[in-house]
PDB file of N, CA and C in Angstrom:
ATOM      1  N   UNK A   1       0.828  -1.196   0.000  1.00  0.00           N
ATOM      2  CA  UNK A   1       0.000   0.000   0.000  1.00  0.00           C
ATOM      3  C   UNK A   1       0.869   1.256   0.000  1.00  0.00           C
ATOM      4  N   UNK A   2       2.208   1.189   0.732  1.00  0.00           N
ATOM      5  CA  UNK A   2       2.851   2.222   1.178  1.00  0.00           C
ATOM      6  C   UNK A   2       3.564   2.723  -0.427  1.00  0.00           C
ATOM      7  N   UNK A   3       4.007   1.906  -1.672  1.00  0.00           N
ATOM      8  CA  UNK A   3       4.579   1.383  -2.562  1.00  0.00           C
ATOM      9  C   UNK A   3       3.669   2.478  -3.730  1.00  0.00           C
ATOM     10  N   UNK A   4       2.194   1.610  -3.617  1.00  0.00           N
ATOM     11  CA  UNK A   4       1.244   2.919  -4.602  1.00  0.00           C
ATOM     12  C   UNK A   4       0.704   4.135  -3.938  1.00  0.00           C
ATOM     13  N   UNK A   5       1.011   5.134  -2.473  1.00  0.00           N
ATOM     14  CA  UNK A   5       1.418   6.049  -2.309  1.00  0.00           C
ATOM     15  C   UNK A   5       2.269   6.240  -2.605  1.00  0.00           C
ATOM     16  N   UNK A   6       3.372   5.872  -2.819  1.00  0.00           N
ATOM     17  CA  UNK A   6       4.674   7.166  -2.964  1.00  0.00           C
ATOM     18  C   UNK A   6       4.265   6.822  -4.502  1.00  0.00           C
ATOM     19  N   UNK A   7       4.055   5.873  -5.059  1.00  0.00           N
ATOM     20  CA  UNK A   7       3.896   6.078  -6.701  1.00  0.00           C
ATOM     21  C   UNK A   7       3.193   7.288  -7.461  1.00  0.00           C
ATOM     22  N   UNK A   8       1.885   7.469  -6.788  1.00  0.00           N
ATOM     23  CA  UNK A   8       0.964   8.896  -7.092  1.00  0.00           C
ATOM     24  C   UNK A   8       1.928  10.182  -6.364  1.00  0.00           C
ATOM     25  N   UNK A   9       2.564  10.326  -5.555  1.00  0.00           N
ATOM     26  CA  UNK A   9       3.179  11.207  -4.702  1.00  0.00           C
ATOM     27  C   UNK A   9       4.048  11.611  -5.562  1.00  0.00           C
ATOM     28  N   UNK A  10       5.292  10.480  -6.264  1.00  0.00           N
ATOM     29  CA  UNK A  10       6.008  11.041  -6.864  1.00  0.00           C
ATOM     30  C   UNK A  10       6.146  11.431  -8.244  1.00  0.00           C
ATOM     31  N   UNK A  11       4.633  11.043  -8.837  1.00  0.00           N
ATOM     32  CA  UNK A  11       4.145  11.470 -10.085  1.00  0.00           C
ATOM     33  C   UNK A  11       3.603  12.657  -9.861  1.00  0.00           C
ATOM     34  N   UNK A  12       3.134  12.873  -9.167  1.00  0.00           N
ATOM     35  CA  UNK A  12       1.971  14.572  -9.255  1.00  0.00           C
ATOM     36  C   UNK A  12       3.322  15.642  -8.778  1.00  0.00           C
ATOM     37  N   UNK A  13       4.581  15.137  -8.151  1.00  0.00           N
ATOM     38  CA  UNK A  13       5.566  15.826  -7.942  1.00  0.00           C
ATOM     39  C   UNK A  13       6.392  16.325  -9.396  1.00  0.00           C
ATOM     40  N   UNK A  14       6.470  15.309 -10.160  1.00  0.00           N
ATOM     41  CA  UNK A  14       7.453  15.231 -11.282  1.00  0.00           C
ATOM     42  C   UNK A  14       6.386  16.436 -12.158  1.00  0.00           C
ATOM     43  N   UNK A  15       5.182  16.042 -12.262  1.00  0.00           N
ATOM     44  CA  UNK A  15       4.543  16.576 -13.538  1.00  0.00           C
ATOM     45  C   UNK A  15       4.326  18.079 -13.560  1.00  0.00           C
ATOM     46  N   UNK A  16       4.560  18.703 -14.582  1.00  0.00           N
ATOM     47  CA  UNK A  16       4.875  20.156 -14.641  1.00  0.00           C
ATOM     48  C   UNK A  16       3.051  20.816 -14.390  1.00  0.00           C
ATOM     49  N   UNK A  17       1.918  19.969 -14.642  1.00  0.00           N
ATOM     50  CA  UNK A  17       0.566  20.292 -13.912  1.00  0.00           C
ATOM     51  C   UNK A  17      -0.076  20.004 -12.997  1.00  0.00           C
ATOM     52  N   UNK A  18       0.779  19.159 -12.312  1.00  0.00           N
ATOM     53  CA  UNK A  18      -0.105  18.231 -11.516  1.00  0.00           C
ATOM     54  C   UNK A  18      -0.575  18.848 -10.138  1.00  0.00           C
ATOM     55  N   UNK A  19       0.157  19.763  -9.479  1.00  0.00           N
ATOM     56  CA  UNK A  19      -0.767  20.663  -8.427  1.00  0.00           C
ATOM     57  C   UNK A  19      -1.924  21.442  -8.978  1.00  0.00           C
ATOM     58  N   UNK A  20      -1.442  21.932  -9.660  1.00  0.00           N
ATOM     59  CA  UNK A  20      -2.401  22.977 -10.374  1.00  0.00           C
ATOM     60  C   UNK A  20      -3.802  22.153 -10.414  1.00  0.00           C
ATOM     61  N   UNK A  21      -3.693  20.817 -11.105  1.00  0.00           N
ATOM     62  CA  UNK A  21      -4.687  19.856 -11.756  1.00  0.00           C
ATOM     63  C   UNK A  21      -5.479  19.481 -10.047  1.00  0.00           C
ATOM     64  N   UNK A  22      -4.482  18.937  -9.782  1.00  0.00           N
ATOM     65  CA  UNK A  22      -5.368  18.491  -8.498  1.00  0.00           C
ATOM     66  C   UNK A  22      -5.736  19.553  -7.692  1.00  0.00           C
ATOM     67  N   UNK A  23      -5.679  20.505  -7.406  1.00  0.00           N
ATOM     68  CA  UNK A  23      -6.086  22.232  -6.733  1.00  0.00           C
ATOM     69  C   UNK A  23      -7.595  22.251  -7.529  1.00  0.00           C
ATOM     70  N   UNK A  24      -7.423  21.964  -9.172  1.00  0.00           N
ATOM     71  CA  UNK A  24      -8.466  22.576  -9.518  1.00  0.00           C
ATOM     72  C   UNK A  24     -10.044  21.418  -9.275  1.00  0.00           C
ATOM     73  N   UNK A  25      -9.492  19.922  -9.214  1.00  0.00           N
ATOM     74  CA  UNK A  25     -10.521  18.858  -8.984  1.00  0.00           C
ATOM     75  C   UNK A  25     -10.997  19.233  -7.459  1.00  0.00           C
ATOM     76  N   UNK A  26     -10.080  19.416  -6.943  1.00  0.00           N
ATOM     77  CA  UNK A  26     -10.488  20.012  -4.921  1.00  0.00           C
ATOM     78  C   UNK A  26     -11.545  21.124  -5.496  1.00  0.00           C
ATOM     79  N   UNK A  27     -11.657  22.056  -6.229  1.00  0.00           N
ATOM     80  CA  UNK A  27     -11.917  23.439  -6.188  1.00  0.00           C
ATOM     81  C   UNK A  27     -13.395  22.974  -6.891  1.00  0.00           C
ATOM     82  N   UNK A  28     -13.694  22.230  -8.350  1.00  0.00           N
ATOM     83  CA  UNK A  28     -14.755  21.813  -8.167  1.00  0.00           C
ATOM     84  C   UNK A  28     -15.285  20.850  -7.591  1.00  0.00           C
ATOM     85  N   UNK A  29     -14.758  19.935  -7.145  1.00  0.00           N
ATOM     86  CA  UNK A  29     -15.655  18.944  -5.968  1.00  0.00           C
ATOM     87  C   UNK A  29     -16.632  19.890  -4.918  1.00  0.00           C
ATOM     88  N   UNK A  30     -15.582  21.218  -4.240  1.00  0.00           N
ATOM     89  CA  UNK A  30     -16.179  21.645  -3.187  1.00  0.00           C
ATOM     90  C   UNK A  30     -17.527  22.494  -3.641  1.00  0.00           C
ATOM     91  N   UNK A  31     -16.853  23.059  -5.141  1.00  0.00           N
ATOM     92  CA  UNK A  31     -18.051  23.654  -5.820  1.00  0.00           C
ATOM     93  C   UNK A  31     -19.408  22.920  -5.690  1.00  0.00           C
ATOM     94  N   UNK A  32     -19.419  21.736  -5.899  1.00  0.00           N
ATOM     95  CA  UNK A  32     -20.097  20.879  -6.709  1.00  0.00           C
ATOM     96  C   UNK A  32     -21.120  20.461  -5.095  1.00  0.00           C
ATOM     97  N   UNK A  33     -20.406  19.884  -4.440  1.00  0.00           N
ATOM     98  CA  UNK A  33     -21.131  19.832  -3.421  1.00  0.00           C
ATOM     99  C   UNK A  33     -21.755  20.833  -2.132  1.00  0.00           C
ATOM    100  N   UNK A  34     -20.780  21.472  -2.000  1.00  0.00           N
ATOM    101  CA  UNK A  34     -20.954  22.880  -0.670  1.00  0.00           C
ATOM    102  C   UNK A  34     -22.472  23.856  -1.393  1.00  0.00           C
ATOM    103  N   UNK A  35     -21.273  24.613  -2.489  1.00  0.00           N
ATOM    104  CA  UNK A  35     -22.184  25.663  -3.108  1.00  0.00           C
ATOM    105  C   UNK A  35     -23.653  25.611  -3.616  1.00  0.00           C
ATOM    106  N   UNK A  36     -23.398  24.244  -4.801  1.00  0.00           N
ATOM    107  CA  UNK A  36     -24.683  24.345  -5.366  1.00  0.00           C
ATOM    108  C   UNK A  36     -25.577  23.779  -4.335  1.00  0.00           C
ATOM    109  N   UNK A  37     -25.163  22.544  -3.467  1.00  0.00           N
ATOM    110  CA  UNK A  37     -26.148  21.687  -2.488  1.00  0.00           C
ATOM    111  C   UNK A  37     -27.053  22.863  -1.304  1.00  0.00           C
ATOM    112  N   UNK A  38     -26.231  24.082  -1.234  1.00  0.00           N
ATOM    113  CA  UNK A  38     -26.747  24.572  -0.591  1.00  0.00           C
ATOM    114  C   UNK A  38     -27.861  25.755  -1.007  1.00  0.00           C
ATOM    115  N   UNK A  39     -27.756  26.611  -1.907  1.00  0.00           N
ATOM    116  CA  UNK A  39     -28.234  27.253  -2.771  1.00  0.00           C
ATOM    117  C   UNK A  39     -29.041  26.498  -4.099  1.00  0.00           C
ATOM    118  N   UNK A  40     -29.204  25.090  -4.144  1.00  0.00           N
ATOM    119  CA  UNK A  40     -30.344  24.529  -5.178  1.00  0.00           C
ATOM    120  C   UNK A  40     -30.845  23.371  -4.838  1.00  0.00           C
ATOM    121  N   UNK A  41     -30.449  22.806  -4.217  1.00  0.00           N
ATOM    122  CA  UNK A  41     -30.493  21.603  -3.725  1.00  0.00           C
ATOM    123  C   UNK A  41     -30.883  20.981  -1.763  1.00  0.00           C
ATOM    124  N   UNK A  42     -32.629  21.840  -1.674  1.00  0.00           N
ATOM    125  CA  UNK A  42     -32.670  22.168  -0.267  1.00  0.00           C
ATOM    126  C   UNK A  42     -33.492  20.503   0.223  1.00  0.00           C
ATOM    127  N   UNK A  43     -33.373  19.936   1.597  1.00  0.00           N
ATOM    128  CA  UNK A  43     -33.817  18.727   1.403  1.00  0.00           C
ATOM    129  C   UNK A  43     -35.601  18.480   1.308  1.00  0.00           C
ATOM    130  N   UNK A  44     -35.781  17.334   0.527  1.00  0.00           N
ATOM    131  CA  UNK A  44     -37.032  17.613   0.613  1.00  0.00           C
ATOM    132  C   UNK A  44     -38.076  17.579   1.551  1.00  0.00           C
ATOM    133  N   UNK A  45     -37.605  16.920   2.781  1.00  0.00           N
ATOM    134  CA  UNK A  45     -38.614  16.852   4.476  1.00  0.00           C
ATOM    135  C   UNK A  45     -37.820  17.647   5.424  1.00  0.00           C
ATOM    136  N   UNK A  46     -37.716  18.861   4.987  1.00  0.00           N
ATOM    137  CA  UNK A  46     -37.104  19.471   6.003  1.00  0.00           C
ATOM    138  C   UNK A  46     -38.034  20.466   6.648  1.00  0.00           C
ATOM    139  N   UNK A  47     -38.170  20.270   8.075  1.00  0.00           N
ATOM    140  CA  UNK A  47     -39.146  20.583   8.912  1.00  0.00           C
ATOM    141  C   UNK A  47     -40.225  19.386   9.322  1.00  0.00           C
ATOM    142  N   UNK A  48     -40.304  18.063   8.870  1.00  0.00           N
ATOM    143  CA  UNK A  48     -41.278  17.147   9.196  1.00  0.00           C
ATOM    144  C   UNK A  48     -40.534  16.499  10.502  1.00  0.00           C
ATOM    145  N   UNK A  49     -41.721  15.566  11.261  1.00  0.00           N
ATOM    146  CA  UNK A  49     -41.468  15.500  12.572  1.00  0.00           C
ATOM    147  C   UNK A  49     -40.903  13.868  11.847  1.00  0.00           C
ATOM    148  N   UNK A  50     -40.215  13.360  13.037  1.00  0.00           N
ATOM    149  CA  UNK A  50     -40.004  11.695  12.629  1.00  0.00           C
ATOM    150  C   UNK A  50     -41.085  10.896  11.950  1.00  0.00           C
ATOM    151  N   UNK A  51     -42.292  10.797  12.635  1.00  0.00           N
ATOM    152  CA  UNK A  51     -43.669  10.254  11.797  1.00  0.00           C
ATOM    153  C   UNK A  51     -43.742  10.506  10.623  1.00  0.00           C
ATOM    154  N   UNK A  52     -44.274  11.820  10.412  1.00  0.00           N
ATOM    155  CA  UNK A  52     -44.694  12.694   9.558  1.00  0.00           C
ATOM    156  C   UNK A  52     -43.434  12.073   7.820  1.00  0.00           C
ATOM    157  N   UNK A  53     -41.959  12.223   8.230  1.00  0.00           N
ATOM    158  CA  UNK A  53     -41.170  11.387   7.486  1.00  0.00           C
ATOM    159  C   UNK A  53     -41.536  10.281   7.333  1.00  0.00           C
ATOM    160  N   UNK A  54     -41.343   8.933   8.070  1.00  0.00           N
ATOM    161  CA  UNK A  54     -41.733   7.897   8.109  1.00  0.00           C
ATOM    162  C   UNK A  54     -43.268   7.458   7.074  1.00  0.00           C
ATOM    163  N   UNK A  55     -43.918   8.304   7.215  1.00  0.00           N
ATOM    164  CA  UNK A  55     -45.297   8.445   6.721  1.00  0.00           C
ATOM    165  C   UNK A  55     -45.470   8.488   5.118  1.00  0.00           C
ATOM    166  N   UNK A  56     -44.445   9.910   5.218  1.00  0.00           N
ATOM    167  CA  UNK A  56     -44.039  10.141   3.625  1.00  0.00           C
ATOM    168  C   UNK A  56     -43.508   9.113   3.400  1.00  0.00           C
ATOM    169  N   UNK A  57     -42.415   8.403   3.244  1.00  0.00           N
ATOM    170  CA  UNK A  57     -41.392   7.488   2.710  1.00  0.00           C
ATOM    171  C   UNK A  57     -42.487   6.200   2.422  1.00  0.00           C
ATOM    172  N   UNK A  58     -43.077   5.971   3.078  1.00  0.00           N
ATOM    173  CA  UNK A  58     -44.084   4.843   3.341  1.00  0.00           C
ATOM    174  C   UNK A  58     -45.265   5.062   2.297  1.00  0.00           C
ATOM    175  N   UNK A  59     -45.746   6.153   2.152  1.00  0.00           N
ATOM    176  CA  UNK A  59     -46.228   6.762   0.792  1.00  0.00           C
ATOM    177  C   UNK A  59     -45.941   6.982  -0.515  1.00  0.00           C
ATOM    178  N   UNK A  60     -44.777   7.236  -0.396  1.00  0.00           N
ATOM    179  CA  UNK A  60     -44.064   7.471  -1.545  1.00  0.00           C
ATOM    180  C   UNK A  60     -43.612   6.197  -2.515  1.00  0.00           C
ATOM    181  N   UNK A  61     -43.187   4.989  -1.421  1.00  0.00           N
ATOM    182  CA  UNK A  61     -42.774   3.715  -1.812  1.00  0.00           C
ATOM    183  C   UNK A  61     -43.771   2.642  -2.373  1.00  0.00           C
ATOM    184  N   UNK A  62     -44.898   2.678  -1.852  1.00  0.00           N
ATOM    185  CA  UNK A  62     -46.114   2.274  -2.214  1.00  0.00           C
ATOM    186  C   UNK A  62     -46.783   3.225  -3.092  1.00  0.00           C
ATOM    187  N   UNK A  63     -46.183   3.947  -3.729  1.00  0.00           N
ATOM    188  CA  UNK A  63     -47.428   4.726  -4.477  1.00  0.00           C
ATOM    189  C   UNK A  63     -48.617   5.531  -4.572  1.00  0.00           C
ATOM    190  N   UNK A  64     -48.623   5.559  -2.807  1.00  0.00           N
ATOM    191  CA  UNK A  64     -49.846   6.694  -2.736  1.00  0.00           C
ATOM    192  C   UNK A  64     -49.889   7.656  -2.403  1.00  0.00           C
ATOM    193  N   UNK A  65     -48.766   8.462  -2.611  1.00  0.00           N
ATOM    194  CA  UNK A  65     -48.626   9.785  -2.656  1.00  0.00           C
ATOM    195  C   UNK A  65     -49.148  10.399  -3.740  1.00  0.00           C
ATOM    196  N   UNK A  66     -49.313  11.977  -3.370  1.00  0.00           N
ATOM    197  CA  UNK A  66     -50.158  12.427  -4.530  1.00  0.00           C
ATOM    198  C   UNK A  66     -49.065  13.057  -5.327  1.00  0.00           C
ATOM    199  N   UNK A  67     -47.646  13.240  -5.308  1.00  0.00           N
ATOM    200  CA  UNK A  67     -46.729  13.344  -6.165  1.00  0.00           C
ATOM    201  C   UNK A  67     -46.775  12.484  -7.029  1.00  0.00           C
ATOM    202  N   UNK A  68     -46.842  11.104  -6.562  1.00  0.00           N
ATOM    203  CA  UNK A  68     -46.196  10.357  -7.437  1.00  0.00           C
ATOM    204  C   UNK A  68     -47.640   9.981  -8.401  1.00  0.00           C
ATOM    205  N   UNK A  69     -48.536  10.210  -8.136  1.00  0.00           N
ATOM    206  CA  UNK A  69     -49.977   9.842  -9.069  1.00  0.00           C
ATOM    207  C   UNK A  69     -49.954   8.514  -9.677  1.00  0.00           C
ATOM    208  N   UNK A  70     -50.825   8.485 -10.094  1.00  0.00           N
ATOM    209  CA  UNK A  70     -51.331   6.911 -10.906  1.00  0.00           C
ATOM    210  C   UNK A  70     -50.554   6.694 -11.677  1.00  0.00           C
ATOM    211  N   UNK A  71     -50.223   4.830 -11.337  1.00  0.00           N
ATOM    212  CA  UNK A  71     -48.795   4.699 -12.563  1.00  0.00           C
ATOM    213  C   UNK A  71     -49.605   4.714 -14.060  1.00  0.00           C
ATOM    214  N   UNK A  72     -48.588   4.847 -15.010  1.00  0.00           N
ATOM    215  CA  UNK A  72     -48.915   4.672 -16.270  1.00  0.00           C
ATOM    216  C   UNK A  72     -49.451   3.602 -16.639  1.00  0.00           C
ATOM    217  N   UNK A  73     -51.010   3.744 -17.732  1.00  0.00           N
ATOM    218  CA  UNK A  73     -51.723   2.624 -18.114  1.00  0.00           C
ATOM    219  C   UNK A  73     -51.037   1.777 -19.318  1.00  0.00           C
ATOM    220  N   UNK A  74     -50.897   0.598 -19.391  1.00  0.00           N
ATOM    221  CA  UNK A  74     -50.171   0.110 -19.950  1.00  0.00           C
ATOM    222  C   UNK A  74     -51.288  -0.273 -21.605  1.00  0.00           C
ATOM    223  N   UNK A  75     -51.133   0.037 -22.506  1.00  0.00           N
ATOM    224  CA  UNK A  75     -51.564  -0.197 -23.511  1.00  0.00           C
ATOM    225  C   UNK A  75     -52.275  -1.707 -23.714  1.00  0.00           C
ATOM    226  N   UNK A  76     -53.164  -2.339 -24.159  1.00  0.00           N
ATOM    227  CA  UNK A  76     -54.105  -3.494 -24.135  1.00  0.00           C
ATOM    228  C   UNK A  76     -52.683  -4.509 -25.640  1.00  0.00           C
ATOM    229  N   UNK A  77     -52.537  -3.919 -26.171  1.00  0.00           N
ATOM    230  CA  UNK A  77     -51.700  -3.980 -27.473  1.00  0.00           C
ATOM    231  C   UNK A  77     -50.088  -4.533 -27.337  1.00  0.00           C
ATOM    232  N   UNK A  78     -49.766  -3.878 -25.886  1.00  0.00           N
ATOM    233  CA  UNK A  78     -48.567  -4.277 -24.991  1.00  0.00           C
ATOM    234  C   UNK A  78     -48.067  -5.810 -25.199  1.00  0.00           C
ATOM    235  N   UNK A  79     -46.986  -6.205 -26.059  1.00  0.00           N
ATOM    236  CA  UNK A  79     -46.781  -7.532 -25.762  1.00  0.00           C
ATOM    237  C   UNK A  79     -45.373  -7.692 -25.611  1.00  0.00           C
ATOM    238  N   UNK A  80     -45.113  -8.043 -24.362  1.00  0.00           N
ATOM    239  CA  UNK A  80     -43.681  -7.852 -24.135  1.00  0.00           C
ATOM    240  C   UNK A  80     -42.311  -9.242 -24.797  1.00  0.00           C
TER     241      UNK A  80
END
């Protein structure tokens, strides 16, 4: 294990981009998760009590939520 650390270690050392490169994958990862998760991406039971969750999920999985509506009617013609 110790063998393929220093292998990546002393490649991203040698290569004339390789901080730069890896600075910039850190820079959008954090983008990607911090920024947008927080500003677009708000959760969807936030404020429900434990039940109230439980309830949803239990709805949602079975199908009788009113999000998820009536599944699609399958055509009479359908032959799989």
């Amino acid at each position: 294990m110790a063998t393929v650390w220093h292998f990546y270690r002393d490649s991203f050392r040698n290569m004339t981009w390789g901080r730069p490169l890896v600075w910039l994958i850190l820079l959008k990862v954090f983008i990607l998760f911090a920024i947008l998760r927080v500003f677009f991406f708000k959760p969807a039971m936030a404020g429900l009590s434990d039940e109230e969750r439980s309830r949803v999920v239990g709805e949602r999985l079975t199908g009788e939520h009113p999000e998820v509506g009536d599944p699609v009617p399958v055509p009479e013609t359908y032959q799989p």
